[in-house]
C-alpha atoms as a PDB file:
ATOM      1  CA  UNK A   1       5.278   6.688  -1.669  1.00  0.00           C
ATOM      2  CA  UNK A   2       8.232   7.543  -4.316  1.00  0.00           C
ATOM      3  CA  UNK A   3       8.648   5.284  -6.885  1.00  0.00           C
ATOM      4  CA  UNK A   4      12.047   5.565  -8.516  1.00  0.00           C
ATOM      5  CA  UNK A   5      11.814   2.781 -11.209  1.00  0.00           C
ATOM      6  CA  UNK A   6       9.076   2.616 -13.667  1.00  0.00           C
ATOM      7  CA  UNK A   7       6.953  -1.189 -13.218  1.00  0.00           C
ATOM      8  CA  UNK A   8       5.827  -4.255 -15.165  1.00  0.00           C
ATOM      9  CA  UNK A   9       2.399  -4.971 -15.321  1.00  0.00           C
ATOM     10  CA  UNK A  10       2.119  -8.488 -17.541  1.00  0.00           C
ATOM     11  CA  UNK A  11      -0.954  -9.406 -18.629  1.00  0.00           C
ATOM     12  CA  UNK A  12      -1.426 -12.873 -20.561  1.00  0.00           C
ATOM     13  CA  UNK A  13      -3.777 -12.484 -23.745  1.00  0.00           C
ATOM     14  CA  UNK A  14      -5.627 -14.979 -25.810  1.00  0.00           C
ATOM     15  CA  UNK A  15      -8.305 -12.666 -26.724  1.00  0.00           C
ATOM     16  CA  UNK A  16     -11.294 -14.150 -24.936  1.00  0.00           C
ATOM     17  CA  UNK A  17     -13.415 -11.997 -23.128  1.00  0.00           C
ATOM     18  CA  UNK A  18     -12.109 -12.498 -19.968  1.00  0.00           C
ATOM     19  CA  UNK A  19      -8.254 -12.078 -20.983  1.00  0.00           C
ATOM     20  CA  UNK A  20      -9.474  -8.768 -22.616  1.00  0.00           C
ATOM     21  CA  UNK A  21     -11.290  -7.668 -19.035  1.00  0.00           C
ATOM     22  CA  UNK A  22      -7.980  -8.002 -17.290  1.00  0.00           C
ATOM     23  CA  UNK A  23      -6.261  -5.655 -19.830  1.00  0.00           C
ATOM     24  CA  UNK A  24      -9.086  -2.479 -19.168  1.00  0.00           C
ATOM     25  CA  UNK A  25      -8.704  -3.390 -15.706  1.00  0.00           C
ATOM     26  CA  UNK A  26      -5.287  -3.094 -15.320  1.00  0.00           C
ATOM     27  CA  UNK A  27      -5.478   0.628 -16.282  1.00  0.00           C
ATOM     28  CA  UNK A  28      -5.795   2.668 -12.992  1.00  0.00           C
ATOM     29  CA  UNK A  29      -3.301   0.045 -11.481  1.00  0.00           C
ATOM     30  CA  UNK A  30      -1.006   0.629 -13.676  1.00  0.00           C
ATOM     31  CA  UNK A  31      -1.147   4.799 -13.927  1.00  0.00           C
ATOM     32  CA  UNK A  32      -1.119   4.451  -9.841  1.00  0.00           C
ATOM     33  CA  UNK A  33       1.956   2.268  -9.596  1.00  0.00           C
ATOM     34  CA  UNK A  34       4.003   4.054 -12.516  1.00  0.00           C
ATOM     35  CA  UNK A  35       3.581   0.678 -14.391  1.00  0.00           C
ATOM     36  CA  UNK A  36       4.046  -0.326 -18.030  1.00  0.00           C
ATOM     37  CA  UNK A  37       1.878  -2.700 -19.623  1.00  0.00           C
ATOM     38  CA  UNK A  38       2.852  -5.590 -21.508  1.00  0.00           C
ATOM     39  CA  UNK A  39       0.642  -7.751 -23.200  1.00  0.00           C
ATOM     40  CA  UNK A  40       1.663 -11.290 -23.592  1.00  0.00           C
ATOM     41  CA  UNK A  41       0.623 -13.739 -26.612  1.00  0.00           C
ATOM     42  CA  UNK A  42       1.402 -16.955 -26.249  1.00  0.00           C
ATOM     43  CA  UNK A  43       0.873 -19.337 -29.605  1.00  0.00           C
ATOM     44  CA  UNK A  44       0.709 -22.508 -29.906  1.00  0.00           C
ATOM     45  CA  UNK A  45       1.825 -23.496 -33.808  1.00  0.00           C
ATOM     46  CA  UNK A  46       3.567 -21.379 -36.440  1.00  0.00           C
ATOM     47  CA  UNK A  47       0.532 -19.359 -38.195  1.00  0.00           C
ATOM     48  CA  UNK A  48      -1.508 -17.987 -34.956  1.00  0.00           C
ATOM     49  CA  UNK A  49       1.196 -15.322 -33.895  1.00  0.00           C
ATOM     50  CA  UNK A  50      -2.161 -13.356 -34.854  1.00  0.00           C
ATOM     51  CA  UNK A  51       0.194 -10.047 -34.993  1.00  0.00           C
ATOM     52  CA  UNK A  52      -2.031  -7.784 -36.645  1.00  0.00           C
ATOM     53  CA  UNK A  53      -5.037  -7.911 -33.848  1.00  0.00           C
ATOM     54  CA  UNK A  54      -2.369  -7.623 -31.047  1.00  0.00           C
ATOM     55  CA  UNK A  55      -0.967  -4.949 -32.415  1.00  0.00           C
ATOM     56  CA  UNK A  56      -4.000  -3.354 -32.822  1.00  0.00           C
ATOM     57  CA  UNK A  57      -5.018  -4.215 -29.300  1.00  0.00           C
ATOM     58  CA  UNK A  58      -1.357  -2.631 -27.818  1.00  0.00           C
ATOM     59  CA  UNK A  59      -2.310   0.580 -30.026  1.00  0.00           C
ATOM     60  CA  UNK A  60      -5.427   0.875 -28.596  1.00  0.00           C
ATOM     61  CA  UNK A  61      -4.607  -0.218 -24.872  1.00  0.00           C
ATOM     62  CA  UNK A  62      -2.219   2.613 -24.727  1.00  0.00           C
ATOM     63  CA  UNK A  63      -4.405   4.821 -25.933  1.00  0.00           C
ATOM     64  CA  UNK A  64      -7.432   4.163 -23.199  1.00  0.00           C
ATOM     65  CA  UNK A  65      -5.036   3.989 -20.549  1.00  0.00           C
ATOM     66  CA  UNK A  66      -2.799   6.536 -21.135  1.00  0.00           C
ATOM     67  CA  UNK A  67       0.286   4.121 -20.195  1.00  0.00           C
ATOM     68  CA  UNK A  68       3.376   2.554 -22.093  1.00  0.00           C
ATOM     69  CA  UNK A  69       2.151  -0.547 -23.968  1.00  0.00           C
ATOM     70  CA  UNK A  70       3.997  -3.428 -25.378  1.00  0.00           C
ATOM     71  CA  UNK A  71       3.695  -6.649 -26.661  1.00  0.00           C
ATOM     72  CA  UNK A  72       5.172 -10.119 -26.636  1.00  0.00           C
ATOM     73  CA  UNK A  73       4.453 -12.740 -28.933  1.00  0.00           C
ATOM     74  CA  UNK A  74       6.508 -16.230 -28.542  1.00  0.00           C
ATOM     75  CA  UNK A  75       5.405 -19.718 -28.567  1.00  0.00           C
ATOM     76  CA  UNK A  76       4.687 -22.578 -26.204  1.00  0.00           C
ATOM     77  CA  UNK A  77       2.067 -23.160 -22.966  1.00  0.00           C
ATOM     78  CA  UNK A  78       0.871 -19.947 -21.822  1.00  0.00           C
ATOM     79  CA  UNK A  79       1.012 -20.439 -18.413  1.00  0.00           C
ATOM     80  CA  UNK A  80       4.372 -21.754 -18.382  1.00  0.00           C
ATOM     81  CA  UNK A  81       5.968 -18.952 -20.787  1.00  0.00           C
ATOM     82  CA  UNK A  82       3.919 -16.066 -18.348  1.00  0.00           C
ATOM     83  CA  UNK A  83       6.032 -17.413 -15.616  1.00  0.00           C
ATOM     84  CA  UNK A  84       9.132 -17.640 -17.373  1.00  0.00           C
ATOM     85  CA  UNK A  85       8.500 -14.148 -19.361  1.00  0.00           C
ATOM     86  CA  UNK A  86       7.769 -12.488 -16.146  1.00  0.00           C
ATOM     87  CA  UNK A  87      11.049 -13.921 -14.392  1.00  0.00           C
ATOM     88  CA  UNK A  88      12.879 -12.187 -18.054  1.00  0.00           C
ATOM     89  CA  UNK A  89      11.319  -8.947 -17.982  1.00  0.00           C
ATOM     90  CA  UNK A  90      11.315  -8.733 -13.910  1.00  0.00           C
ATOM     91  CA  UNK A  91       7.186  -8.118 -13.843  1.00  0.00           C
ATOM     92  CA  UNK A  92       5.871  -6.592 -10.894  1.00  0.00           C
ATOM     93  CA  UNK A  93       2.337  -7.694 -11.318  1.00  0.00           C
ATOM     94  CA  UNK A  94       0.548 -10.590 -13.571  1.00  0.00           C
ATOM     95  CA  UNK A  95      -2.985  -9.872 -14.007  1.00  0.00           C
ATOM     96  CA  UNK A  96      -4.380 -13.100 -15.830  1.00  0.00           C
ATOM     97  CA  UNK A  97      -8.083 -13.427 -16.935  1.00  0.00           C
ATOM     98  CA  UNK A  98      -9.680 -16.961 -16.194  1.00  0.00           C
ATOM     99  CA  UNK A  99     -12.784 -18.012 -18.026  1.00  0.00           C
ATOM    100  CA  UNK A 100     -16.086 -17.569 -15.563  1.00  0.00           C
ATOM    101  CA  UNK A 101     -17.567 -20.885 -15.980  1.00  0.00           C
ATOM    102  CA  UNK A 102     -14.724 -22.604 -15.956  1.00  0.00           C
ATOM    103  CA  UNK A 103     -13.041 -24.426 -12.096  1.00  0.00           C
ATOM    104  CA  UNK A 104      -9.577 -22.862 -11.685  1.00  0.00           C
ATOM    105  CA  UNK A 105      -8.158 -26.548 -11.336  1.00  0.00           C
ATOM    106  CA  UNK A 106      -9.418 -27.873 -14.252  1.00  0.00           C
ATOM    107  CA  UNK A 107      -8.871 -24.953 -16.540  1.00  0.00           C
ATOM    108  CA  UNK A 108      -5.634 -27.092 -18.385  1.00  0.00           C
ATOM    109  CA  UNK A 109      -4.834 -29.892 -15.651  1.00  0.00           C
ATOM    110  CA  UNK A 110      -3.168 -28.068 -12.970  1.00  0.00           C
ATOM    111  CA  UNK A 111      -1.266 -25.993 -15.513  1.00  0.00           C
ATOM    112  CA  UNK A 112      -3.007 -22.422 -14.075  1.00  0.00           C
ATOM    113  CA  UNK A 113      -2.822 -23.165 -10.798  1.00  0.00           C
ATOM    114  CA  UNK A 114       0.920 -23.758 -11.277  1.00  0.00           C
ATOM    115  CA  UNK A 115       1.227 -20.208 -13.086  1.00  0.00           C
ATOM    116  CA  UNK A 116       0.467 -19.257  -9.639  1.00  0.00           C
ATOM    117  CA  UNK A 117       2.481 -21.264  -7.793  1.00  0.00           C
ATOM    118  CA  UNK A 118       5.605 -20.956  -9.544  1.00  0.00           C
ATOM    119  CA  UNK A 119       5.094 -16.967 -10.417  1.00  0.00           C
ATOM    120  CA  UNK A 120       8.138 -14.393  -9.483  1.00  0.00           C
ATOM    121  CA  UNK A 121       5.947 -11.839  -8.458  1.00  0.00           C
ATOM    122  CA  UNK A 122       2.163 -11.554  -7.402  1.00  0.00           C
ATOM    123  CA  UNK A 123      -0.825 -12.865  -9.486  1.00  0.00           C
ATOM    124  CA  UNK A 124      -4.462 -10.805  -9.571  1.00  0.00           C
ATOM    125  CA  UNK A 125      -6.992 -13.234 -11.273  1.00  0.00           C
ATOM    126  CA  UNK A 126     -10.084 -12.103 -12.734  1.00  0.00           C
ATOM    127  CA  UNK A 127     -12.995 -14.335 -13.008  1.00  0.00           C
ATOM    128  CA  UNK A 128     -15.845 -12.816 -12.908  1.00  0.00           C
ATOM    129  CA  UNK A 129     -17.139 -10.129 -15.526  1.00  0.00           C
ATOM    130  CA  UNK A 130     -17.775  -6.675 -13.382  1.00  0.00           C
ATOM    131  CA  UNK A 131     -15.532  -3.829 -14.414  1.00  0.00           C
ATOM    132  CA  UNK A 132     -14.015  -2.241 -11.864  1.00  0.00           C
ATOM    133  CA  UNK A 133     -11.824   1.114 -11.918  1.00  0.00           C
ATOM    134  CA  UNK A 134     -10.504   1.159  -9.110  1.00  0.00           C
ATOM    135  CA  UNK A 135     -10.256  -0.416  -5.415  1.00  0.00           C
ATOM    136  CA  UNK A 136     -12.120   0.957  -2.205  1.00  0.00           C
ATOM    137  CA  UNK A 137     -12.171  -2.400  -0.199  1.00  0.00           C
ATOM    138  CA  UNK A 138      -9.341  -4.917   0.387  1.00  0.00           C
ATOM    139  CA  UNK A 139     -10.437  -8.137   1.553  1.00  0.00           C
ATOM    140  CA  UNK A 140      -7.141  -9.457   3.935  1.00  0.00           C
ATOM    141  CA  UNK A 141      -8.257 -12.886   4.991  1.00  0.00           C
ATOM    142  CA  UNK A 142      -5.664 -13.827   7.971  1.00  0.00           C
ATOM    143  CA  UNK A 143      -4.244 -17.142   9.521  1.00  0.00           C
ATOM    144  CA  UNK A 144      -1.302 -17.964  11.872  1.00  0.00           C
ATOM    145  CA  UNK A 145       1.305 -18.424   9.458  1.00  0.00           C
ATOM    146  CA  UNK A 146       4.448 -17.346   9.321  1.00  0.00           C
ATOM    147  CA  UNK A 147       4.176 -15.718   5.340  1.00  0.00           C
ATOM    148  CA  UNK A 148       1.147 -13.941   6.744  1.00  0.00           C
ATOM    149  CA  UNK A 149       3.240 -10.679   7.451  1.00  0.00           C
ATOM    150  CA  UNK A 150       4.012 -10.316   3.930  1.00  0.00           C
ATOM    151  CA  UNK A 151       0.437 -10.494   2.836  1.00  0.00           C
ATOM    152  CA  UNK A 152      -0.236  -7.663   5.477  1.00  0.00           C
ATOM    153  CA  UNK A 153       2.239  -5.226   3.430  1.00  0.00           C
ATOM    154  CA  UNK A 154       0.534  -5.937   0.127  1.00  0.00           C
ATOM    155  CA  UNK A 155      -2.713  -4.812   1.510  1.00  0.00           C
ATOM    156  CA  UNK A 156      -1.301  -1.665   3.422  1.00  0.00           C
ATOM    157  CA  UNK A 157       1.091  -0.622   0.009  1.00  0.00           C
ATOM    158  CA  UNK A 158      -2.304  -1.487  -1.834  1.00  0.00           C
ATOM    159  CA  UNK A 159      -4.582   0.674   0.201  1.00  0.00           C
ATOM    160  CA  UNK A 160      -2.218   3.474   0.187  1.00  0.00           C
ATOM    161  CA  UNK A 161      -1.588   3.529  -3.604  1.00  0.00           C
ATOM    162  CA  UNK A 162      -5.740   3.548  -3.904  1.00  0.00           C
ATOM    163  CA  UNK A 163      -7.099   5.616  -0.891  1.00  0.00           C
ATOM    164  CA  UNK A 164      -8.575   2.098  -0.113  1.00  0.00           C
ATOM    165  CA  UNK A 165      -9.595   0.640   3.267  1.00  0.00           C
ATOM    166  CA  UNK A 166      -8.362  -2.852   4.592  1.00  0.00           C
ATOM    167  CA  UNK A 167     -11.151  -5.358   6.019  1.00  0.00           C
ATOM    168  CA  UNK A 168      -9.790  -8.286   7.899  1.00  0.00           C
ATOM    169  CA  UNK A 169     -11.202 -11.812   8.096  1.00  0.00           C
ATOM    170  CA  UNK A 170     -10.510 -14.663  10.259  1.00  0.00           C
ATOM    171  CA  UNK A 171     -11.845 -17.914   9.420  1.00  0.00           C
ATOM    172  CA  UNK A 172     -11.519 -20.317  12.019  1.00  0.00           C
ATOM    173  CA  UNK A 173     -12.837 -23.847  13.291  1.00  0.00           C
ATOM    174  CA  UNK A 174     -15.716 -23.697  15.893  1.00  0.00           C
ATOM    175  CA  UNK A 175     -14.181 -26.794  17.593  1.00  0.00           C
ATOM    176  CA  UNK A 176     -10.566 -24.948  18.157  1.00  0.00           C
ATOM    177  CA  UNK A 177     -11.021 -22.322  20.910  1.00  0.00           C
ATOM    178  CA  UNK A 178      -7.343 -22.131  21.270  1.00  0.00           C
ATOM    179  CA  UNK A 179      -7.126 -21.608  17.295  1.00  0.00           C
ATOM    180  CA  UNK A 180      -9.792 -18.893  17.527  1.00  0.00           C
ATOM    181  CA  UNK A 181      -8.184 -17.194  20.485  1.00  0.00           C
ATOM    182  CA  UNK A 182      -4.739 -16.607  18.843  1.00  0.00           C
ATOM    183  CA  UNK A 183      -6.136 -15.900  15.496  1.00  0.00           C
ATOM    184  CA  UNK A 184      -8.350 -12.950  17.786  1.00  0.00           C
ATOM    185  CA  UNK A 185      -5.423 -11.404  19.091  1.00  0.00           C
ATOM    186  CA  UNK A 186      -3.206 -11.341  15.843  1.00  0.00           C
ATOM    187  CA  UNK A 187      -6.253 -10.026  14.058  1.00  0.00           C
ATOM    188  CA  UNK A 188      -6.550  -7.312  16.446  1.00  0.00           C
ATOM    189  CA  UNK A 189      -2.514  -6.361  16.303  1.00  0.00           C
ATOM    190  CA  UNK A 190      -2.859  -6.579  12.702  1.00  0.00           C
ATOM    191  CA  UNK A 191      -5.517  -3.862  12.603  1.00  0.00           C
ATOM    192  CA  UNK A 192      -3.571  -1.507  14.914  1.00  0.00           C
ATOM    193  CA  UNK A 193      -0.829  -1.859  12.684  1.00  0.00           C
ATOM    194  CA  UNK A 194      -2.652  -0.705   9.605  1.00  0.00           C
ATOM    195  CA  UNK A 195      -4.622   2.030  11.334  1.00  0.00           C
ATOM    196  CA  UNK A 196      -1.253   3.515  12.449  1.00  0.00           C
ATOM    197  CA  UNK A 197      -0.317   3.975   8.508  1.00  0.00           C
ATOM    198  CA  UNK A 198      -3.301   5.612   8.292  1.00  0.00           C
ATOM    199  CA  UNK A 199      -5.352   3.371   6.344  1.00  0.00           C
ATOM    200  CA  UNK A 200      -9.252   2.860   7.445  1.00  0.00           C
ATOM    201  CA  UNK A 201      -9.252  -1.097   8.581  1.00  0.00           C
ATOM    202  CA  UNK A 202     -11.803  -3.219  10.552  1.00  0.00           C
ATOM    203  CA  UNK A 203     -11.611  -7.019  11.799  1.00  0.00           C
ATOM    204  CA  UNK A 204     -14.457  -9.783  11.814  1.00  0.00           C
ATOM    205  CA  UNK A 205     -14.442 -13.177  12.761  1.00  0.00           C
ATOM    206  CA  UNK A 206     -16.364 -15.889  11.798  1.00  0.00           C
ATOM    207  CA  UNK A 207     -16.453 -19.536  12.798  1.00  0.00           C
ATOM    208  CA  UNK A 208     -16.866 -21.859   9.728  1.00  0.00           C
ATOM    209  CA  UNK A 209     -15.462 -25.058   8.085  1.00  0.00           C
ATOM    210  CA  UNK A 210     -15.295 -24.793   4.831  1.00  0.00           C
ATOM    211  CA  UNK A 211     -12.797 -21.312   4.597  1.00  0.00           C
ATOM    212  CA  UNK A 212     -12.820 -21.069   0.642  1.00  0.00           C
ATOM    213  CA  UNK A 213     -16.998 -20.293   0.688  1.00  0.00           C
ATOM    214  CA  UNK A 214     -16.892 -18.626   3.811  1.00  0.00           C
ATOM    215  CA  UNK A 215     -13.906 -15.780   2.193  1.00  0.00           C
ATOM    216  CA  UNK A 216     -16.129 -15.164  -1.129  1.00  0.00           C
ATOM    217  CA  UNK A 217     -19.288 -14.890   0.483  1.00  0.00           C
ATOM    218  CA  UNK A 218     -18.380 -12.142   3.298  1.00  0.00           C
ATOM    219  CA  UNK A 219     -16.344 -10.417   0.210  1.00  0.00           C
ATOM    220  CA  UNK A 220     -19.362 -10.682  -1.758  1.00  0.00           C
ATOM    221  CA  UNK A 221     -21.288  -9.034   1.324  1.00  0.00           C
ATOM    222  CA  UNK A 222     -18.873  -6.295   1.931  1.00  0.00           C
ATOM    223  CA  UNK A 223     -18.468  -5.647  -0.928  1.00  0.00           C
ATOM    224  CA  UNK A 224     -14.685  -5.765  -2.032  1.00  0.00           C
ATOM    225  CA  UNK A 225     -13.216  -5.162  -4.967  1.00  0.00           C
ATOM    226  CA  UNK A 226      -9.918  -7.403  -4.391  1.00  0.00           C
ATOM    227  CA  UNK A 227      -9.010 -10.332  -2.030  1.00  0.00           C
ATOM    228  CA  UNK A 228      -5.651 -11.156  -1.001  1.00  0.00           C
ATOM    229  CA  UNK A 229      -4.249 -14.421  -0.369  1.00  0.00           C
ATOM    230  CA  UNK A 230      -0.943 -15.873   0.154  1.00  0.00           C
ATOM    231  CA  UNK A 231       0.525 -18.293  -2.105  1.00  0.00           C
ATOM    232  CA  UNK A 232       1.464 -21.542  -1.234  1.00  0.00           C
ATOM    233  CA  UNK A 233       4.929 -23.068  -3.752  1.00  0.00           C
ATOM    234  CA  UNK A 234       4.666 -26.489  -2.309  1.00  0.00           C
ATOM    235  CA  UNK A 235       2.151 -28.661  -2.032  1.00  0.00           C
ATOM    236  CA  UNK A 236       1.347 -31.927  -0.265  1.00  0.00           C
ATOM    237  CA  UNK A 237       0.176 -34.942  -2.116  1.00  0.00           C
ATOM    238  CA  UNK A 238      -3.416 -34.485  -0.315  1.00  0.00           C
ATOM    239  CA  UNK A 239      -3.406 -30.380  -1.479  1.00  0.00           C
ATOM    240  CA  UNK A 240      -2.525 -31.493  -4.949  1.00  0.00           C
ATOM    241  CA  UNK A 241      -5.037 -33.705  -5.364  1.00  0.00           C
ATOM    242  CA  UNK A 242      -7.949 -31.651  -3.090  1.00  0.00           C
ATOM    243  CA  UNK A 243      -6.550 -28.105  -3.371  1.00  0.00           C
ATOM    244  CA  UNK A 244      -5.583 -25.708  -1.063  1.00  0.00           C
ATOM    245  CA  UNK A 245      -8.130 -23.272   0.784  1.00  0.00           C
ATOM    246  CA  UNK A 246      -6.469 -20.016  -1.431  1.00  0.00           C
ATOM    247  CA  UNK A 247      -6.658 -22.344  -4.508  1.00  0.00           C
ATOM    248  CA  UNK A 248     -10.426 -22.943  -3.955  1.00  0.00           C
ATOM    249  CA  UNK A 249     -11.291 -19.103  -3.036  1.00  0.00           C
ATOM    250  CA  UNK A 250      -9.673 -18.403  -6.960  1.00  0.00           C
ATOM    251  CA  UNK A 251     -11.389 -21.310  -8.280  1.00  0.00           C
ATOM    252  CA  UNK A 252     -14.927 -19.707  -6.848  1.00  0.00           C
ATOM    253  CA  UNK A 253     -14.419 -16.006  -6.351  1.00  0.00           C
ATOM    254  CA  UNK A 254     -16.342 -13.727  -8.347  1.00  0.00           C
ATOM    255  CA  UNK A 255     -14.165 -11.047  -7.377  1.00  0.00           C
ATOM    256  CA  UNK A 256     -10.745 -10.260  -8.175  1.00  0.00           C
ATOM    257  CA  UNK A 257      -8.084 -12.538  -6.230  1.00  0.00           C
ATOM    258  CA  UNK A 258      -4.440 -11.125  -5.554  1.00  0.00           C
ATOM    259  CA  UNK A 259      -2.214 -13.844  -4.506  1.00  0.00           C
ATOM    260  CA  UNK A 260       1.237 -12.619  -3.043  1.00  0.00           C
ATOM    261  CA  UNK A 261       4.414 -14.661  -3.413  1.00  0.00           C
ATOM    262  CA  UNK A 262       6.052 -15.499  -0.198  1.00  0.00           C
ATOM    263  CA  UNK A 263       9.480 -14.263  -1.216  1.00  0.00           C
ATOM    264  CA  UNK A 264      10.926 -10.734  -0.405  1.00  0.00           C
ATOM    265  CA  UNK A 265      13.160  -8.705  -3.650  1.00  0.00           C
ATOM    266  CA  UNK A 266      14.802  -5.786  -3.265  1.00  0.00           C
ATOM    267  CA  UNK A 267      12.663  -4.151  -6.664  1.00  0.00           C
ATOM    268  CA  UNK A 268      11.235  -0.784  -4.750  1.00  0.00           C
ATOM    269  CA  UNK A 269       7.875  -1.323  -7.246  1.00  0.00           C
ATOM    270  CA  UNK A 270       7.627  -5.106  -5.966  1.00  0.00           C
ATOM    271  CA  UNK A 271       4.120  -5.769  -4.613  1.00  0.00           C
ATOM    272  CA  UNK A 272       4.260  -7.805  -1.452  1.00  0.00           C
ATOM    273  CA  UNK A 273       7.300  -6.291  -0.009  1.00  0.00           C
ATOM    274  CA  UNK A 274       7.384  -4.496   3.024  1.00  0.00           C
ATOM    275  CA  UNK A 275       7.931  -1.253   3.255  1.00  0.00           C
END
């Protein structure tokens, strides 16, 4: 794959421990996608700009990953100047650290889970505190819906950059047989499609309720070093209130969760486009 313009990898920083994971694991990403880092600070009163340790932390970033490195450092809600920073700068990639013990809704109201929501490009969030170099499994949980396509790109331009194989899942209700059988047969024409790019891919299926639990724990089994869901921009009142099933498998996942926008740009380093 050629890449002909050099991409944005942002990653948000507030120097906990888990913001500080996402920046060491965005290293191989970013030398296999041709990606520049930037490292975004986000303050919240004059006198915490705390320049001299993320300066220090750009100097050194560079230095262990052997990429570009640059900083930001501006003022206001983090998750609301990440979005709007990323839309500026035309990021490829947000890779945004989330605090372990913390439930991905109530992290700052619903302010995280509308970094997500509103995002211009994907979103890989890192919960959990295993360091991981690169990615060998892709987790590609499946459903009818029309964005799903787009989601199946991500994983195949994924897997390719990485060497990486693709492991479908279909979660579906025990008590819909018609459900199940449709969900069978996309599964299956969904594998064929990324075995004929020449990417190592299986399918399972597995009758549950409760999706969100059912994703994590087979990706836990397998397993994967990154999940990939598709976003979802609107929301009913019931979803805002309950969450949606890819909001809960962020909220609980241990493992790195890559949620894809369901919008197409013409950027030839944009991940979720098709290729």
């Amino acid at each position: 794959m050629q890449v002909k313009e050099r991409g944005i990898i942002l990653i948000p920083i507030d120097f906990t421990k888990q913001s500080l994971l996402a920046v060491k694991q965005s290293y191989n990403l970013a030398k296999y996608t041709h990606s520049k880092l930037v490292l975004l600070h986000v303050y919240d009163k004059v006198g915490e700009e705390s320049y001299e340790a993320l300066n220090k932390l750009t100097k050194q970033t560079e230095q262990e990953s052997g990429v570009p490195t640059e900083f930001m450092n501006v003022k206001g809600d983090i998750y609301a100047e990440t979005d709007r920073v990323a839309e500026e700068i035309k990021a490829t990639l947000i890779i945004a650290g989330l605090e372990s013990h913390m439930k991905f809704r109530n992290i700052i109201g619903s302010s995280a889970s509308k970094l997500i929501r509103k995002a211009p490009c994907p979103v890989i969030t890192i919960r959990g505190t295993d360091h991981r170099d690169g990615i060998e499994n892709i987790l590609l949980p499946l459903d009818l819906t029309d964005e799903t396509r787009e989601k199946v790109d991500a994983a195949v331009q994924f897997a390719q950059y990485f060497g990486a194989s693709v492991r479908i899942l279909g979660v579906f209700s025990p008590k819909d047989a018609n459900y199940e059988n449709k969900l069978l047969a996309y599964s299956h024409q969904v594998k064929q499609f990324i075995k004929s790019k020449g990417i190592s891919c299986t399918n399972k299926s597995i009758p549950a309720e409760n999706v969100a639990e059912t994703v994590v724990e087979y990706a836990n089994k397998i397993e994967t070093d990154l999940i990939m869901i598709m976003n979802k921009p609107s929301l009913s009142m019931g979803e805002i209130f309950g969450g949606t099933d890819t909001q809960k498998i962020v909220d609980i996942s241990n493992i790195p969760v890559m949620t894809v926008q369901p919008m197409k740009r013409e950027s030839v380093t944009h991940f979720g486009t098709g290729l």
